[in-house]
Protein backbone atom coordinates (compact mmCIF):
# COMPACT_ATOMS: atom_id res chain seq x y z
CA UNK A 1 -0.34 -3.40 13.17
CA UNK A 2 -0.21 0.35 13.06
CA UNK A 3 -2.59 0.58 10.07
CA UNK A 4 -5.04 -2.05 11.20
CA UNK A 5 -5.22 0.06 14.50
CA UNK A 6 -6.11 3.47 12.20
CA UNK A 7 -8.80 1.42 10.19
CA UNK A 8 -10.53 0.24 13.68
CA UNK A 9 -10.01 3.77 15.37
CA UNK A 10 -11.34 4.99 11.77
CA UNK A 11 -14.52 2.48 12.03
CA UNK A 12 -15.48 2.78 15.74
CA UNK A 13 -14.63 6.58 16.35
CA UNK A 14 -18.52 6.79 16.56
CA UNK A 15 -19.54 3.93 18.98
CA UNK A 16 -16.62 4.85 21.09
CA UNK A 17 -17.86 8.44 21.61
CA UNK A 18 -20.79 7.66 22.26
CA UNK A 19 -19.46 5.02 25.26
CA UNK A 20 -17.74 8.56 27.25
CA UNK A 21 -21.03 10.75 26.69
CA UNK A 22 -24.58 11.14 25.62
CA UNK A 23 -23.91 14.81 24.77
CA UNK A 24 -24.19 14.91 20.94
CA UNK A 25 -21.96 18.04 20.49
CA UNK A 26 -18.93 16.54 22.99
CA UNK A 27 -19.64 12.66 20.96
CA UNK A 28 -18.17 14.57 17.22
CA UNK A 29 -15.27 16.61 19.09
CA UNK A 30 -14.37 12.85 20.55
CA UNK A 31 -14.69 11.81 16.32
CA UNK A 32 -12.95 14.50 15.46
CA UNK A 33 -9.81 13.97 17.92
CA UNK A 34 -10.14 10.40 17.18
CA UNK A 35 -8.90 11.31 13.73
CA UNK A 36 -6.38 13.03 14.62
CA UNK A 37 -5.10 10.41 16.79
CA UNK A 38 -5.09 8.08 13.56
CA UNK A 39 -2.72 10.61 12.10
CA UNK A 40 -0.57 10.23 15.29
CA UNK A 41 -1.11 6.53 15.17
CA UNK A 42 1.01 6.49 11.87
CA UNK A 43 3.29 8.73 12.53
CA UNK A 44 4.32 7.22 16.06
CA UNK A 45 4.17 3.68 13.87
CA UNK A 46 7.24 4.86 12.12
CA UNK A 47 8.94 6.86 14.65
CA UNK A 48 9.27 3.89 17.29
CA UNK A 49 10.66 1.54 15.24
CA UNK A 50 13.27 3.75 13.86
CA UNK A 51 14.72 4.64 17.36
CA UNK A 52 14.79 1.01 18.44
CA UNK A 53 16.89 0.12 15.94
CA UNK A 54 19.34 3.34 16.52
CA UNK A 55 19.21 1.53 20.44
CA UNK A 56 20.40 -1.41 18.83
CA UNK A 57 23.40 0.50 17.01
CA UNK A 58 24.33 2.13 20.38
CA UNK A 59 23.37 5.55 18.26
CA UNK A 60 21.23 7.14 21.18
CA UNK A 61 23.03 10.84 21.64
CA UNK A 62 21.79 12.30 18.09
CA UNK A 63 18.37 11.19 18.08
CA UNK A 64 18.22 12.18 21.21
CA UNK A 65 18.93 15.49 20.10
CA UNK A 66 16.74 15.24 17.11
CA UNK A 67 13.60 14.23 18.88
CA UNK A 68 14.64 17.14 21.41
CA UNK A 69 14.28 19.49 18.07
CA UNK A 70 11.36 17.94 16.97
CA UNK A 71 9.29 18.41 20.00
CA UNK A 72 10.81 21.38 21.67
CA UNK A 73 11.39 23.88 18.92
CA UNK A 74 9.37 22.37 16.40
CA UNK A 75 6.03 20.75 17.37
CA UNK A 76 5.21 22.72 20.32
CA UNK A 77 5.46 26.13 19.50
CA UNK A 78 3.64 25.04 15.95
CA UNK A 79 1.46 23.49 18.30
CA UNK A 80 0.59 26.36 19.80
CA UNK A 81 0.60 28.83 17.09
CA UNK A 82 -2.32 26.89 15.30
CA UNK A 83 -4.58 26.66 18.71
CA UNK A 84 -4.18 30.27 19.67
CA UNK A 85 -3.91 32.31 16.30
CA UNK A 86 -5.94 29.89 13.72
CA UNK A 87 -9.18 28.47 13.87
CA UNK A 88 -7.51 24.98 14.84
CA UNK A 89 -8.11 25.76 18.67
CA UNK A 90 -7.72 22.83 20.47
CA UNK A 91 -6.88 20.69 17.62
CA UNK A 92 -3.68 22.78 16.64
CA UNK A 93 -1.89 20.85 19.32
CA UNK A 94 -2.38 17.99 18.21
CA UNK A 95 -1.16 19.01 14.93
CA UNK A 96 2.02 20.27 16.44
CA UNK A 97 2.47 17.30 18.24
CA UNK A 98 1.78 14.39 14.48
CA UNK A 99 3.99 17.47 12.91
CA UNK A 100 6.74 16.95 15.47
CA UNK A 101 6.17 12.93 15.35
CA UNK A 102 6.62 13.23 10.96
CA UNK A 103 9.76 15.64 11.79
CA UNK A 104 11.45 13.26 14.48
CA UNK A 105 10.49 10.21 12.41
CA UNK A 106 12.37 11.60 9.21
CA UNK A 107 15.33 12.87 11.18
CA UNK A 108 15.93 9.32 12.16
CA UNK A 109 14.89 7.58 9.27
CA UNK A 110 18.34 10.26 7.57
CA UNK A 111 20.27 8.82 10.90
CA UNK A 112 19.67 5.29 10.60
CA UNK A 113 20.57 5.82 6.61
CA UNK A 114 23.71 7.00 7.68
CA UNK A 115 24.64 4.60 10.71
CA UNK A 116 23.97 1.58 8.42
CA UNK A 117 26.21 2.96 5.53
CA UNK A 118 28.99 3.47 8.46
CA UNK A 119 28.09 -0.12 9.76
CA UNK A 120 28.50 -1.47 6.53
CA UNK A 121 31.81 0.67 5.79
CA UNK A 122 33.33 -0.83 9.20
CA UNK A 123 32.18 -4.26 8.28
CA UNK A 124 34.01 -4.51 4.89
CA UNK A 125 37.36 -2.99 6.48
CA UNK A 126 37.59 -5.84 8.54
């Protein structure tokens, strides 16, 4: 679902701008954070996923703390590095923030590699 979501965000980023304003110059910013929301789309299409399924191992402490990382000391101050000292500007948080997404996303995606090999260990002692 995640990808057909980008393709239609991808394919109506114009008539949706122009729904919010008639202001030419304010429709392509709205294009141009639409496709950065794609990007954030995906990312968030893996991340989700992965937790639930840590939720589901009763892993919730760690990824806790990873997404904590991710967000805090990661995505935000990247975040705003690239708005206030690049020519990003506003769209430098939004980097930060599919940056932190990719970050948290792969954290858990090395968790949930590890809690299934333990799962699988405690299985076959038994």
């Amino acid at each position: 679902m995640g990808v057909l979501a980008c393709f239609i965000i991808y394919a109506l980023r114009s008539p949706v701008a122009s729904l919010y304003t008639i202001d030419e110059t304010v429709a392509k910013l709205i294009q141009q954070f639409l496709i950065y929301a794609i990007f954030f789309q995906l990312s968030d299409a893996i991340n989700t996923p992965i937790q639930g399924i840590l939720r589901g191992y009763k892993d919730v402490n760690i990824p806790f703390i990873m997404a904590l990382v991710s967000f805090w000391f990661v995505g935000l101050p990247f975040g705003y590095l690239a708005a206030n000292y690049t020519t990003l500007g506003p769209f430098g948080y939004w980097v930060g923030l599919i940056l932190s997404l990719a970050v948290c996303a792969s954290l858990l995606a090395i968790r949930l590699i590890y809690v299934q090999k333990s799962f699988q260990k405690q299985i076959t002692e038994i």
